[in-house]
C-alpha atoms as a PDB file:
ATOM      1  CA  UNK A   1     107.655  69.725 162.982  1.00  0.00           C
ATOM      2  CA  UNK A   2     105.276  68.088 160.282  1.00  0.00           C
ATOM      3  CA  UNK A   3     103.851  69.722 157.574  1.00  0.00           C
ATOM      4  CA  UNK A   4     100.811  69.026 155.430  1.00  0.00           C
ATOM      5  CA  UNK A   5      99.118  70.939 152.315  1.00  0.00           C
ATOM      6  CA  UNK A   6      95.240  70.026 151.708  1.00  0.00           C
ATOM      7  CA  UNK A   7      94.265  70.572 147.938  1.00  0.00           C
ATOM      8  CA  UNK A   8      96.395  69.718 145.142  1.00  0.00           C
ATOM      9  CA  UNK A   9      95.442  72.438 142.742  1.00  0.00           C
ATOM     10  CA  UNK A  10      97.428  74.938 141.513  1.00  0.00           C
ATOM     11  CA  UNK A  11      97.983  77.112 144.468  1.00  0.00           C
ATOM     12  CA  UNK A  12      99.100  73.291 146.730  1.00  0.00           C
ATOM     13  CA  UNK A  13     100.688  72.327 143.731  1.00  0.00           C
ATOM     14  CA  UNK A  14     102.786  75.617 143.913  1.00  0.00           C
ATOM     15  CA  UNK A  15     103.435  75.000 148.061  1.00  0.00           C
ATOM     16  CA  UNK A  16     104.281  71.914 147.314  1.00  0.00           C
ATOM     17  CA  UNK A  17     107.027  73.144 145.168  1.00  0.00           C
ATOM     18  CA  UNK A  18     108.182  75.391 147.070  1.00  0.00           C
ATOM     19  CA  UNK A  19     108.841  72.232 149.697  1.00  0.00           C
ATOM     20  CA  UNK A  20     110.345  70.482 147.334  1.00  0.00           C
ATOM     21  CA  UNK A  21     113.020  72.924 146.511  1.00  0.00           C
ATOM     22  CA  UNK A  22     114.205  73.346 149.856  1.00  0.00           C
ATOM     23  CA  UNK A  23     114.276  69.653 150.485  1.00  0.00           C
ATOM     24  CA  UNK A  24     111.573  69.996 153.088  1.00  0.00           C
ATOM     25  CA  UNK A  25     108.616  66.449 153.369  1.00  0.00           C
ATOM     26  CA  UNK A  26     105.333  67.760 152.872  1.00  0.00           C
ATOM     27  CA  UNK A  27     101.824  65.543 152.990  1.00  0.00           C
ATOM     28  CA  UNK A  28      99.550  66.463 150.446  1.00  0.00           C
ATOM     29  CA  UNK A  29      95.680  65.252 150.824  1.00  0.00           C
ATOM     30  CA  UNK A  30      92.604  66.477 149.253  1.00  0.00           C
ATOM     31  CA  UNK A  31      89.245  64.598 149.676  1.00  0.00           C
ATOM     32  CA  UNK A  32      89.744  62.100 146.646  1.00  0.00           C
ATOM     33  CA  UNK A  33      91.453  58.917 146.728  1.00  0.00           C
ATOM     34  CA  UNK A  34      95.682  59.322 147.244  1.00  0.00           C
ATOM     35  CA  UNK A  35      96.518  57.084 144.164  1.00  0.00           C
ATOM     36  CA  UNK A  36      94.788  59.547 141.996  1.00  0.00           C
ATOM     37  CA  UNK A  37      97.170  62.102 142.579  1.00  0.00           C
ATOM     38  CA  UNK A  38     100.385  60.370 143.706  1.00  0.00           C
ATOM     39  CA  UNK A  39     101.773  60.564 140.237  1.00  0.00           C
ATOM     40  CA  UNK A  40     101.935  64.315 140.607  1.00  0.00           C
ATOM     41  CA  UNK A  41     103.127  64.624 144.023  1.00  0.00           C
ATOM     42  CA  UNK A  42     106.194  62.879 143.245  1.00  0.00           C
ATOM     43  CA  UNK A  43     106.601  64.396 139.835  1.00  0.00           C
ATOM     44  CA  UNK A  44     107.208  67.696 142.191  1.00  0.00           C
ATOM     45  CA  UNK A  45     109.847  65.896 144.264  1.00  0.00           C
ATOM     46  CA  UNK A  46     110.600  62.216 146.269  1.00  0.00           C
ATOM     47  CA  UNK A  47     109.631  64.512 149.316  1.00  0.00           C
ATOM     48  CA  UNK A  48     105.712  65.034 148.354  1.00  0.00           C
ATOM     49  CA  UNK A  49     104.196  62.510 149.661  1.00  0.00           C
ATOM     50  CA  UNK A  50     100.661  61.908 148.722  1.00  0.00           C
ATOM     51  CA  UNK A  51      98.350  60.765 151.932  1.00  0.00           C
ATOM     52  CA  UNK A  52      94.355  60.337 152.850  1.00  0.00           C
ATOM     53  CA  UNK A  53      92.937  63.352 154.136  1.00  0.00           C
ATOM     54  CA  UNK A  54      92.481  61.962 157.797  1.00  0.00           C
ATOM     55  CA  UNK A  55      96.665  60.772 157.446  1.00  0.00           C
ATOM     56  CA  UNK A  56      97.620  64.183 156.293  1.00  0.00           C
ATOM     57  CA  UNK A  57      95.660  66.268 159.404  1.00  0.00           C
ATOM     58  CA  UNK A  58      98.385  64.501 161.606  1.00  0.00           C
ATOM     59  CA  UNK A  59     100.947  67.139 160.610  1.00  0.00           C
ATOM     60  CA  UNK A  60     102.347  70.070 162.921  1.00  0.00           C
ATOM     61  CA  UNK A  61     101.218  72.910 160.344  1.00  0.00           C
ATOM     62  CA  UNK A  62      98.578  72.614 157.933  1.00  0.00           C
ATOM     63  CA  UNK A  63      98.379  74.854 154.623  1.00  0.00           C
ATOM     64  CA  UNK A  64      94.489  74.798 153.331  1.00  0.00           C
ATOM     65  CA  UNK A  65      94.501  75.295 149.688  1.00  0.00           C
ATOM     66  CA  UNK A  66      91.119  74.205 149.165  1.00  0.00           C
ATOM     67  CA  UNK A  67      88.581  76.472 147.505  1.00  0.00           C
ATOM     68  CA  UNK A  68      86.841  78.496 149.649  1.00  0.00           C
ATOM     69  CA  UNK A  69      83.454  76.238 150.047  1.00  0.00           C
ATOM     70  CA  UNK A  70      85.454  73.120 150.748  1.00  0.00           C
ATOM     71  CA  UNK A  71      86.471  74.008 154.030  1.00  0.00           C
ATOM     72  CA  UNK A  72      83.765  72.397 155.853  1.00  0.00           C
ATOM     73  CA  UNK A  73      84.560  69.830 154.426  1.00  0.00           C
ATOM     74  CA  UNK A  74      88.103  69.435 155.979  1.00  0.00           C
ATOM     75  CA  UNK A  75      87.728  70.949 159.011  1.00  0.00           C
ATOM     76  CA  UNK A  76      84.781  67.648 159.645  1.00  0.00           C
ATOM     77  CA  UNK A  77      88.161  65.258 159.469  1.00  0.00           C
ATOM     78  CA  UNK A  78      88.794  66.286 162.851  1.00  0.00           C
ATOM     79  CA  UNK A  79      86.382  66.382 166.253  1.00  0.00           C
ATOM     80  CA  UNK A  80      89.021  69.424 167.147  1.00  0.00           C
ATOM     81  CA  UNK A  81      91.897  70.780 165.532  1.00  0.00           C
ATOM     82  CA  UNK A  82      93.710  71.408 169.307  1.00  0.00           C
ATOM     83  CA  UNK A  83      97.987  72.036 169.107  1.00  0.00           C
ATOM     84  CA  UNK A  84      97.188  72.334 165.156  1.00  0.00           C
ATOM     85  CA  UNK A  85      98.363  75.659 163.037  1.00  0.00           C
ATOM     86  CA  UNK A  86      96.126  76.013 160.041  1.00  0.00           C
ATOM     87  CA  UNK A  87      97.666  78.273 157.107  1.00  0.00           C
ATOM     88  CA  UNK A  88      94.701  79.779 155.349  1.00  0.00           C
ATOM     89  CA  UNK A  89      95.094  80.184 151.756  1.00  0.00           C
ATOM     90  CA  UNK A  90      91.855  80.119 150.437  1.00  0.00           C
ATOM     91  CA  UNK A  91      90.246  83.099 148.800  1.00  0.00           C
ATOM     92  CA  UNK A  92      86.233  83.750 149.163  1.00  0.00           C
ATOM     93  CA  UNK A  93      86.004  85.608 146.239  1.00  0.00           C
ATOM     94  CA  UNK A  94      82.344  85.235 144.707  1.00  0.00           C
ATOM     95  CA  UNK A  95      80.981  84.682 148.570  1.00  0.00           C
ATOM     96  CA  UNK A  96      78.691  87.678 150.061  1.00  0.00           C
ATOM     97  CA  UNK A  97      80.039  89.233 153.108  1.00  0.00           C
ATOM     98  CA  UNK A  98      76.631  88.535 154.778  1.00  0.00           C
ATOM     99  CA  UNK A  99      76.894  84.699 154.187  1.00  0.00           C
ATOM    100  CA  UNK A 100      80.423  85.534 156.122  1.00  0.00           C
ATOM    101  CA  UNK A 101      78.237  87.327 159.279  1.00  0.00           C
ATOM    102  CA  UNK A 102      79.831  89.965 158.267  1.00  0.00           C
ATOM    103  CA  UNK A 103      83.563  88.822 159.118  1.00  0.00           C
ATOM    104  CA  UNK A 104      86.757  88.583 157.290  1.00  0.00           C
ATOM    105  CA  UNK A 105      86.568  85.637 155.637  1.00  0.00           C
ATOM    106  CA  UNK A 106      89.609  83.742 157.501  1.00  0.00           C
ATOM    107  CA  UNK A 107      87.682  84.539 161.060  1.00  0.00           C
ATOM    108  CA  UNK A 108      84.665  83.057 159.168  1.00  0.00           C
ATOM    109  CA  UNK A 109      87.112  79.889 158.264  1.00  0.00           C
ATOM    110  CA  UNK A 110      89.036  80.143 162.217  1.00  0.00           C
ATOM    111  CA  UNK A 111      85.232  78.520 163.318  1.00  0.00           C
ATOM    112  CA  UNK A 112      84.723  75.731 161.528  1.00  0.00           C
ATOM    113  CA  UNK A 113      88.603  74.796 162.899  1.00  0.00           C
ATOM    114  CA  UNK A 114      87.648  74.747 166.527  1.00  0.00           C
ATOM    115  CA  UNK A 115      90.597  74.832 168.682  1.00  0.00           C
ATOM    116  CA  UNK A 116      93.545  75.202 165.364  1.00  0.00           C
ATOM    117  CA  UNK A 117      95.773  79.024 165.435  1.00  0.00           C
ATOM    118  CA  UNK A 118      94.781  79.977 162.144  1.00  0.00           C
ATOM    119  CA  UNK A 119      97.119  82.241 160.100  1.00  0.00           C
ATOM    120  CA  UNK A 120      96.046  84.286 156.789  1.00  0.00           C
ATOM    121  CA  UNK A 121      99.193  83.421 154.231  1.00  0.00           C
ATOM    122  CA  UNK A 122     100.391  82.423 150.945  1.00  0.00           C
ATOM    123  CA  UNK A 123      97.146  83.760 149.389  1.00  0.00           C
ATOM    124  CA  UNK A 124      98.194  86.611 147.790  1.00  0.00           C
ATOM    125  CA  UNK A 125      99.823  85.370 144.988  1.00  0.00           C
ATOM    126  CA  UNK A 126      98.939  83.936 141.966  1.00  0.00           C
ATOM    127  CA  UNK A 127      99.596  80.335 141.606  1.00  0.00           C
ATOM    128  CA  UNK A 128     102.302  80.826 138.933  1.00  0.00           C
ATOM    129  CA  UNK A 129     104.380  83.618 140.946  1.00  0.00           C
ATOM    130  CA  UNK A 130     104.227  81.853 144.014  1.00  0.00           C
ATOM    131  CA  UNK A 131     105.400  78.225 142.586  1.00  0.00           C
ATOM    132  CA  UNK A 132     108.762  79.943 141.625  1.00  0.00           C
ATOM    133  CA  UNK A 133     111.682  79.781 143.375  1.00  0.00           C
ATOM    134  CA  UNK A 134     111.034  83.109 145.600  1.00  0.00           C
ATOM    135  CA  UNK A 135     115.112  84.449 145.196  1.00  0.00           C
ATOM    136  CA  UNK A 136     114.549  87.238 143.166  1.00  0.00           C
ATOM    137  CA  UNK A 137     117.904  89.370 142.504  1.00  0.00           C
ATOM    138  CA  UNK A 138     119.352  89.170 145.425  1.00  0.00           C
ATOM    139  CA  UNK A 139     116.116  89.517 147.172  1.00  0.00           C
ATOM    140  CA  UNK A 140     113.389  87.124 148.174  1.00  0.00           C
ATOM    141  CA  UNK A 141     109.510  86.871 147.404  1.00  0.00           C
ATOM    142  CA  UNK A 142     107.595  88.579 150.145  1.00  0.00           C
ATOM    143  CA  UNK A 143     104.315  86.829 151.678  1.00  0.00           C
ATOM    144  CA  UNK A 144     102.027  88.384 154.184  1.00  0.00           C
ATOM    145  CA  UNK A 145     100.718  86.870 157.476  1.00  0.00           C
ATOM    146  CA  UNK A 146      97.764  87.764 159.823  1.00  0.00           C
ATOM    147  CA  UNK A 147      96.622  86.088 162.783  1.00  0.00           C
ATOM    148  CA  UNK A 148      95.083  86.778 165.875  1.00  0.00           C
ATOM    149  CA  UNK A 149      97.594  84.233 167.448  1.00  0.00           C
ATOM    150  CA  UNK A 150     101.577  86.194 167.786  1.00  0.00           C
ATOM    151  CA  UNK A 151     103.052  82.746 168.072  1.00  0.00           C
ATOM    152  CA  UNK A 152     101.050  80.927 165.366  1.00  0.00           C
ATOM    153  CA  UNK A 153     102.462  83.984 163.239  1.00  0.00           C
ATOM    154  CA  UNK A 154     105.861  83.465 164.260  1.00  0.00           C
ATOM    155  CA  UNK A 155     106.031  79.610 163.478  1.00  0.00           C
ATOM    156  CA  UNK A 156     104.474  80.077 159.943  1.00  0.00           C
ATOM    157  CA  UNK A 157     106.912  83.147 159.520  1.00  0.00           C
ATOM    158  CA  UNK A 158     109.966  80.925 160.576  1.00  0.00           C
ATOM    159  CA  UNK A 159     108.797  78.576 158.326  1.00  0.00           C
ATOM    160  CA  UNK A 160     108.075  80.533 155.238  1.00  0.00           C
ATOM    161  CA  UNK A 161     112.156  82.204 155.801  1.00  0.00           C
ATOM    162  CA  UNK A 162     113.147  78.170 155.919  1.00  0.00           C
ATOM    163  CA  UNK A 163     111.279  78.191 151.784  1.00  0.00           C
ATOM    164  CA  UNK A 164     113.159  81.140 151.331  1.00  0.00           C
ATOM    165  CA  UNK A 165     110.380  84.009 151.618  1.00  0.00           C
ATOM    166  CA  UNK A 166     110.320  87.033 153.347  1.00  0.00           C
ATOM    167  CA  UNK A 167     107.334  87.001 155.560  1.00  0.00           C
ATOM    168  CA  UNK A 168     105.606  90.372 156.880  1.00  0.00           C
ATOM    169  CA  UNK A 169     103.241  90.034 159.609  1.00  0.00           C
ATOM    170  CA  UNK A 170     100.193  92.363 159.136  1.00  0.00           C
ATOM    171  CA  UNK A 171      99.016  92.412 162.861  1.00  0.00           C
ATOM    172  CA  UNK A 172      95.509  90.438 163.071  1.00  0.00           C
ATOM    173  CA  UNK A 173      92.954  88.881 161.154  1.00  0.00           C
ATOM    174  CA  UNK A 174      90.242  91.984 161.310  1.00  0.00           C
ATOM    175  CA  UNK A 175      92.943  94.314 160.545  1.00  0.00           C
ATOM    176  CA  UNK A 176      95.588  93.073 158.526  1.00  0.00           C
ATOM    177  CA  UNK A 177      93.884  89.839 157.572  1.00  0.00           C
ATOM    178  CA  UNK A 178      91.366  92.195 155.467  1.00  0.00           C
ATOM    179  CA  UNK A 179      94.222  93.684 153.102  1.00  0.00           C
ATOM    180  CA  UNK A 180      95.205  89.921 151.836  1.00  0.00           C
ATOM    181  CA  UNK A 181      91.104  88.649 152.082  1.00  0.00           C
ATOM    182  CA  UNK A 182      88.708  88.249 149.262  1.00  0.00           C
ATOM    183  CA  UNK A 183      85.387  88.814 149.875  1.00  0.00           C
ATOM    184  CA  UNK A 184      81.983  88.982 147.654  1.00  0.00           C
ATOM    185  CA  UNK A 185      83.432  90.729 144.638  1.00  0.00           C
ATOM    186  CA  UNK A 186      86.078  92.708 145.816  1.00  0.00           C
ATOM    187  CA  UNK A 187      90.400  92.263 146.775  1.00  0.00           C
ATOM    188  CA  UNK A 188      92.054  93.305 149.427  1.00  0.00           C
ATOM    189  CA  UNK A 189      94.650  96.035 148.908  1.00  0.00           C
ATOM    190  CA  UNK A 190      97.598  93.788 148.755  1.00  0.00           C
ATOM    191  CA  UNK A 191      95.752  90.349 146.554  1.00  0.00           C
ATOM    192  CA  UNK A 192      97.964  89.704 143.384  1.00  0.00           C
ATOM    193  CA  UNK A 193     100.704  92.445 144.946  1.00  0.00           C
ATOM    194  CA  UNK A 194     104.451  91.054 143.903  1.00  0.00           C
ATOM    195  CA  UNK A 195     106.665  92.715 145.993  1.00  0.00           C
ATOM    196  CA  UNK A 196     110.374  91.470 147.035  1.00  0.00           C
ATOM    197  CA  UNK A 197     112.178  92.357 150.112  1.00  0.00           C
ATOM    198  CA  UNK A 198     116.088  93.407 149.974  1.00  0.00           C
ATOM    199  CA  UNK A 199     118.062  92.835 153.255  1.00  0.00           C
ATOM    200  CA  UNK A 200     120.167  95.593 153.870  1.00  0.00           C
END
């Protein structure tokens, strides 16, 4: 399994991290030019490995930690994003549900990535909480998933255990996707929410 995070901003910067702890090779892309950002990538870890955009869309799993109105953008890379899982971890606050049809904003997102299982994740964190190292006495950093695809959710939620997280599946993307969405100028319930998860 190959992994990939597009956008090297604070939010990919934070995935990439949490890669890097657990020893884990990520790609990281965005649209500019590799050598502008390989300096950083491997100032996260020797397994960050900076890549083109079109190089990096080879991977297994694909986080998207672009901002919101860049995801066009991306999803052109490919003519279809077939046997792909796209993590969506963009945010549309600012955007007008009507400019959305209507739709929670990672269904809106799920059809410019004809083909990919799309799963709503990592988003609900800020950029600083979810960069750290998610073991949090004795317990470990919770992150919601939604998707409309069961085994999508299971493959992102076996990965996000293997980063040390504790994921919680929230059903799909018109139900639970809407309590971890942003949308015009509102949050859903569970946005900026730090919760940890004790096994017992």
């Amino acid at each position: 399994m190959s992994y990939a995070i597009i956008g090297f901003g604070n939010i990919g910067q934070a995935l990439a991290k949490a890669f890097s702890r657990k020893g884990l090779e990520v790609s990281v892309a965005t649209t500019r030019d590799p050598e502008t950002f390989t300096a950083g990538a491997a100032a996260i870890g020797p397994k960050v490995i900076a890549k083109t955009l079109a190089e990096a869309v080879k991977a297994d799993i694909i986080f998207l930690a672009v901002r919101f109105e860049s995801h066009p953008e991306v999803a052109k890379v490919l003519p279809t994003w077939q046997r792909k899982t796209i993590v969506d971890v963009t945010n549309a606050y600012g955007v007008p549900p009507e400019q959305l049809g209507g739709q929670p904003s990672s269904q809106f997102v799920a059809q410019a990535f004809s083909g990919a299982r799309l799963v709503k994740g990592f988003n609900h964190l800020l950029a600083a909480t979810l960069g750290q190292d998610p073991a949090v006495q004795g317990g470990r950093r919770v992150v919601f998933l939604a998707s409309d695809d069961d085994g999508a959710a299971d493959e992102v939620g076996a990965l996000a255990e293997n980063l040390g997280f504790a994921p919680i599946k929230l059903g799909g993307l018109s139900e639970g996707g809407l309590l971890v969405q942003a949308r015009g100028n509102s949050w859903g319930r569970l946005i900026f929410k730090d919760l940890v998860k004790f096994d017992g």
